[in-house]
Protein backbone atom coordinates (compact mmCIF):
# COMPACT_ATOMS: atom_id res chain seq x y z
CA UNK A 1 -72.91 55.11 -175.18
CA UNK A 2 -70.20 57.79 -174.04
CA UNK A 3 -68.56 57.18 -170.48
CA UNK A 4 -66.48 59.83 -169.05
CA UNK A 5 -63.29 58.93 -167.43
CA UNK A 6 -63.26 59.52 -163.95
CA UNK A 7 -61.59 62.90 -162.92
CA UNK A 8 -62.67 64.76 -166.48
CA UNK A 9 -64.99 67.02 -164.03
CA UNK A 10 -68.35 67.73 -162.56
CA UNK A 11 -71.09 65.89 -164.80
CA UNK A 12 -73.43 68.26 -165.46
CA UNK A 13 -70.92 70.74 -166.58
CA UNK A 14 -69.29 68.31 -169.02
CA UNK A 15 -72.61 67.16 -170.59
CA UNK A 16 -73.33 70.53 -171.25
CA UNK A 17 -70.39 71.86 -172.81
CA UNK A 18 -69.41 68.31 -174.68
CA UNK A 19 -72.45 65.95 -175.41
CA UNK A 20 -75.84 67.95 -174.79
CA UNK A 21 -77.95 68.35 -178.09
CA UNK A 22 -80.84 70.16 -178.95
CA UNK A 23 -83.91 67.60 -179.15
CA UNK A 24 -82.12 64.48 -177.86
CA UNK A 25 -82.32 62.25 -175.00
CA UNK A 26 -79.82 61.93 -172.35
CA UNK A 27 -79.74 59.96 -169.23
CA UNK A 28 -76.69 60.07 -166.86
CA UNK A 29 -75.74 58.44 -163.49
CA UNK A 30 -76.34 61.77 -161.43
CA UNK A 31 -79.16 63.84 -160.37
CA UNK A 32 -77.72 66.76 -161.80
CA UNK A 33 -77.48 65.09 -165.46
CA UNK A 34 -80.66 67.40 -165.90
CA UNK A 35 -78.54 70.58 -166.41
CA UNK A 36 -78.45 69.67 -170.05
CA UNK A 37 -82.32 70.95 -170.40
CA UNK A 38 -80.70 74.09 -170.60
CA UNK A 39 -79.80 73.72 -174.25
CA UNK A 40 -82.94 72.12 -174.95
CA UNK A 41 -82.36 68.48 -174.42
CA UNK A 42 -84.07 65.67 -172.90
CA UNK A 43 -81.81 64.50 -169.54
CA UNK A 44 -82.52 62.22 -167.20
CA UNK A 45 -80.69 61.61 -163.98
CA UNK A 46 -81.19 57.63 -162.86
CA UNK A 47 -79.76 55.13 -160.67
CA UNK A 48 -76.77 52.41 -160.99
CA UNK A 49 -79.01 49.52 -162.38
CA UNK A 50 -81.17 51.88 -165.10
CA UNK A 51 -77.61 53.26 -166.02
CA UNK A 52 -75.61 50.22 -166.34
CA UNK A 53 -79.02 48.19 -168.69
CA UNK A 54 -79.23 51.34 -170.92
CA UNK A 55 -75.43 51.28 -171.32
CA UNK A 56 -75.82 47.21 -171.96
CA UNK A 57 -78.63 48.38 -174.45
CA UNK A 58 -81.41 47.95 -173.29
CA UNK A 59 -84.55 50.59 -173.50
CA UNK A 60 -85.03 53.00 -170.89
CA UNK A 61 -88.73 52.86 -169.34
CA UNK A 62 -90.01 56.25 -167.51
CA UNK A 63 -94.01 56.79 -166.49
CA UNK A 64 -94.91 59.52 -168.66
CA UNK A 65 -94.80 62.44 -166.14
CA UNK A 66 -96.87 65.55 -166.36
CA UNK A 67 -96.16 69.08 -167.88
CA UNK A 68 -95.55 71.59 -166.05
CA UNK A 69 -95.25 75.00 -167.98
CA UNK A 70 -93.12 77.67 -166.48
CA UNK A 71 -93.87 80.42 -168.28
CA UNK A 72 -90.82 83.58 -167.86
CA UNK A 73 -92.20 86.95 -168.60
CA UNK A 74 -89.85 90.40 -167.89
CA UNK A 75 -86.47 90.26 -167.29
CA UNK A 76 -84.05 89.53 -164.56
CA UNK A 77 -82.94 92.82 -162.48
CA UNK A 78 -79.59 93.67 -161.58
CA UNK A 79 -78.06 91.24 -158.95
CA UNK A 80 -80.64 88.72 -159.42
CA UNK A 81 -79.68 86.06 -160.94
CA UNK A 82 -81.14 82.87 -162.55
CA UNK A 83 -80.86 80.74 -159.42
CA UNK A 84 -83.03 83.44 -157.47
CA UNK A 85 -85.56 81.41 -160.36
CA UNK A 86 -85.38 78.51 -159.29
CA UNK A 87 -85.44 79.26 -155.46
CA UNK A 88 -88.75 80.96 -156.64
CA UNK A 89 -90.22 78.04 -158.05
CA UNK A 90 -88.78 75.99 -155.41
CA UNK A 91 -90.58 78.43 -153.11
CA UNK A 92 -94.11 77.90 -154.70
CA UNK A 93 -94.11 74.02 -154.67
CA UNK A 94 -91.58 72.68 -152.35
CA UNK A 95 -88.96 69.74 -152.71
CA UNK A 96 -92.20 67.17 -153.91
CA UNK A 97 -93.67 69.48 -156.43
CA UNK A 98 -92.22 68.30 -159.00
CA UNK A 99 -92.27 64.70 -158.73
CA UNK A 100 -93.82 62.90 -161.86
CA UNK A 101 -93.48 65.97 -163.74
CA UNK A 102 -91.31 67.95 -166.42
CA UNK A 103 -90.64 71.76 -165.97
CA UNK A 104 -90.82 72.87 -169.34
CA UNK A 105 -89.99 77.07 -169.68
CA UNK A 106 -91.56 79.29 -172.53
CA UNK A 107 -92.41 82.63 -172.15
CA UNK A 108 -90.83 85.99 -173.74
CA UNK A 109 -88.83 86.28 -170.87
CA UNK A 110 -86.80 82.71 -171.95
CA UNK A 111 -84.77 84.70 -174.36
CA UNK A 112 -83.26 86.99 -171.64
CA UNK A 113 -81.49 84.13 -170.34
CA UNK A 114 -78.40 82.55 -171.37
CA UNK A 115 -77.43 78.52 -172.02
CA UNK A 116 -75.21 79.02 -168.55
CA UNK A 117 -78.52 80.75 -166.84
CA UNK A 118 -80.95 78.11 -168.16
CA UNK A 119 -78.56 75.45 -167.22
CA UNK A 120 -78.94 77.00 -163.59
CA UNK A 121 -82.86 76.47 -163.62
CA UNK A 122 -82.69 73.20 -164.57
CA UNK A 123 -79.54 71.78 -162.55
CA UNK A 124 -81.65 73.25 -159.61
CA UNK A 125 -85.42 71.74 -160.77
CA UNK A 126 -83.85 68.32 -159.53
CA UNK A 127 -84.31 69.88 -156.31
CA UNK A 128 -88.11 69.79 -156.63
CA UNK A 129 -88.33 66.40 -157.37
CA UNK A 130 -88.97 66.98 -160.80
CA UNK A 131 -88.02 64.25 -163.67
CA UNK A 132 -86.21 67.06 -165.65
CA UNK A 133 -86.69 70.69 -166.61
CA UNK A 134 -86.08 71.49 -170.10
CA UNK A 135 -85.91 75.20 -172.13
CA UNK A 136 -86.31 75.49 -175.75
CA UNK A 137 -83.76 75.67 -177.80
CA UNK A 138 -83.08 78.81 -179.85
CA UNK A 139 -80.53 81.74 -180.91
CA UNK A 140 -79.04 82.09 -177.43
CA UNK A 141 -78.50 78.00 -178.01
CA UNK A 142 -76.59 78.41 -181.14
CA UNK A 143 -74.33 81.03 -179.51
CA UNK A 144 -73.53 78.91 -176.84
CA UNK A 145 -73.37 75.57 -179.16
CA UNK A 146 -70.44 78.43 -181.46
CA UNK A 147 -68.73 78.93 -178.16
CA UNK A 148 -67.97 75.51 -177.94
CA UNK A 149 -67.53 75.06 -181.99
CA UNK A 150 -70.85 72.73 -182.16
CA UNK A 151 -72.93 75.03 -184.06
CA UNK A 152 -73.37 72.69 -187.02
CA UNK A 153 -75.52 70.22 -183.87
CA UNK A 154 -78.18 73.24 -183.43
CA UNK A 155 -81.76 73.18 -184.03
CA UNK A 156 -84.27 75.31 -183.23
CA UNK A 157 -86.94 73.39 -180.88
CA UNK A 158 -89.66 75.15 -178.98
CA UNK A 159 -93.50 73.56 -177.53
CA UNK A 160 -95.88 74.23 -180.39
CA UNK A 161 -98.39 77.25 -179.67
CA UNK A 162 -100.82 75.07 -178.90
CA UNK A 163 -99.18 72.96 -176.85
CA UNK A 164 -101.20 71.24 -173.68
CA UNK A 165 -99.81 71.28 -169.92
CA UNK A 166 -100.77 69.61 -167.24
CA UNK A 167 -100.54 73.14 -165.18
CA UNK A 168 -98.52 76.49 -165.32
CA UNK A 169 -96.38 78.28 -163.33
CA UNK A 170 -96.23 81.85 -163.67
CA UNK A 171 -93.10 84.17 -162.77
CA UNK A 172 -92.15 87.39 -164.03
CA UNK A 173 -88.46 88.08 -163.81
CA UNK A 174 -88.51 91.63 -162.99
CA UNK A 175 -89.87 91.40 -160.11
């Protein structure tokens, strides 16, 4: 357990630059703990009571929510930028679409996008309700994960090819 002294900064920024991993599980006391999908981590925004039991040890408990696949094709034109994304998806199925579900991005267009763009998406997919958003975590990752002189806790993590949603989103950056 890892608790931030108050005034260190905005959450979802810290967990992101100092504690998000690749393939792990993260829950935090903010809505906005979901950023950390970005580098292709499990996070979890809950309330004061789930927070304080999981930092007392006990287990965290979640429904299993769907899986929603958002699958990126193209590439984002000049001055668009990776929130215009979200709004887009935020468009399609409102402030409830996401409840009970994960927003899980593949797609070719995925590796257009930086850690800070991805981290965008999914700090924003909180606004659809959504449990969490996640990308997969790959080259773009590691660069980010150097930045910050973490490479060595990189992996590469991606949904198998024959990986099952629940539905799928389509949106093609370019346009």
């Amino acid at each position: 357990v890892i608790c931030s002294r108050i005034g260190n900064g905005i959450c979802h920024q810290l967990h992101l630059e100092h504690w998000a991993r690749p393939g792990q599980t993260l829950i935090g006391g903010d809505s906005h703990t979901v950023a950390a999908g970005g580098i292709g981590m499990l996070s979890i925004g809950v309330g004061g009571f789930d927070g304080a039991m999981a930092m007392a040890g006990e287990p965290f408990y979640l429904v299993m929510p769907q899986i929603v696949r958002v699958n990126l094709v193209g590439k984002l034109p000049a001055f668009v930028s990776a929130k215009n994304v979200i709004l887009e998806i935020l468009r399609r199925i409102g402030v409830q679409g996401g409840v009970g579900k994960i927003l899980e991005y593949t797609g070719s267009g995925v590796t257009t996008l930086n850690v800070a763009e991805r981290s965008t998406i999914t700090n924003m997919g909180q606004e659809t309700g959504a449990t969490t958003s996640v990308f997969p975590s790959d080259e773009n990752t590691r660069k980010w994960l150097r930045a910050y002189h973490r490479e060595e806790q990189w992996i590469p993590l991606a949904a198998d090819a024959d990986a099952v949603y629940d539905e799928t989103i389509e949106i093609d950056l370019s346009t």
